[in-house]
Protein backbone atom coordinates (compact mmCIF):
# COMPACT_ATOMS: atom_id res chain seq x y z
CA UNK A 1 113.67 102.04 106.41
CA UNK A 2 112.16 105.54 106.22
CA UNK A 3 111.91 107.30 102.63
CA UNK A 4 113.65 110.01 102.21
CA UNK A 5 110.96 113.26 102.20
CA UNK A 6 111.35 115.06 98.53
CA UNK A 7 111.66 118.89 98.18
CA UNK A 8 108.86 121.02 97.85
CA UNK A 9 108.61 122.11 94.05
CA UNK A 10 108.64 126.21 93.38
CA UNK A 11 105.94 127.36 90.89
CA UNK A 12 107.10 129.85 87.93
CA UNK A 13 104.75 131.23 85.67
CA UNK A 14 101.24 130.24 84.88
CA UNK A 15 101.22 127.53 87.47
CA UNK A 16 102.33 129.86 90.30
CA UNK A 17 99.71 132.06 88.99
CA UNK A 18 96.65 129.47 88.84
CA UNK A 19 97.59 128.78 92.64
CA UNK A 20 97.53 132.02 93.84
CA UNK A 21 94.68 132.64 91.92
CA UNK A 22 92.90 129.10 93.31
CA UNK A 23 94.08 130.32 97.20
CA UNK A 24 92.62 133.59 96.59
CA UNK A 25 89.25 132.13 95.92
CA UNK A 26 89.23 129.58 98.44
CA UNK A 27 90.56 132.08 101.10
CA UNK A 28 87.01 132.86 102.19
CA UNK A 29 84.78 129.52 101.71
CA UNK A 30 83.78 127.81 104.86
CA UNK A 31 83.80 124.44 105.40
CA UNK A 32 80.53 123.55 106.24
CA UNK A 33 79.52 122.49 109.80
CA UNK A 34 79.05 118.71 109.35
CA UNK A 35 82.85 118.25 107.71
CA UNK A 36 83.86 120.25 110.52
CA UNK A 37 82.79 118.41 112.97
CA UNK A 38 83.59 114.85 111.48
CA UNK A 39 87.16 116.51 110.77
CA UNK A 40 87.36 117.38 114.15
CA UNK A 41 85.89 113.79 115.59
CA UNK A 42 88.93 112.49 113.88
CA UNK A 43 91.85 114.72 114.62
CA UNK A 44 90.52 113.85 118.28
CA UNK A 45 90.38 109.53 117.72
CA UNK A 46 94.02 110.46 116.28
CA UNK A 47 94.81 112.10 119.14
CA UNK A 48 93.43 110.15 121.79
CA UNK A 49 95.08 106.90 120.24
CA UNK A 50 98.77 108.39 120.62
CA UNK A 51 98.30 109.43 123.76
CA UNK A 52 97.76 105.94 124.67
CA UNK A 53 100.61 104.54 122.76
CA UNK A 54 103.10 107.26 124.67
């Protein structure tokens, strides 16, 4: 039997401000082109496998 999916928490205060503060710097970093690509090579095996499975 499937769990049950909890609720997203809402951030008050200093945590909501470290995250926004954490996006912000991360906003314009690039993931470099090696984890890209071995990201990608995954998503597709992912893919690929449900397709099959269908």
């Amino acid at each position: 039997m499937a769990k049950p999916i909890k609720e997203t928490p809402i951030l008050y205060g200093k945590d909501s401000d470290r995250f926004l503060k954490e996006v912000k710097e991360n906003e314009n970093k690039k993931v470099p082109a090696k984890q890209y690509r071995k990201a990608v090579s995954a998503y597709n095996k992912i893919i690929n496998n449900s397709k099959t499975r269908l």
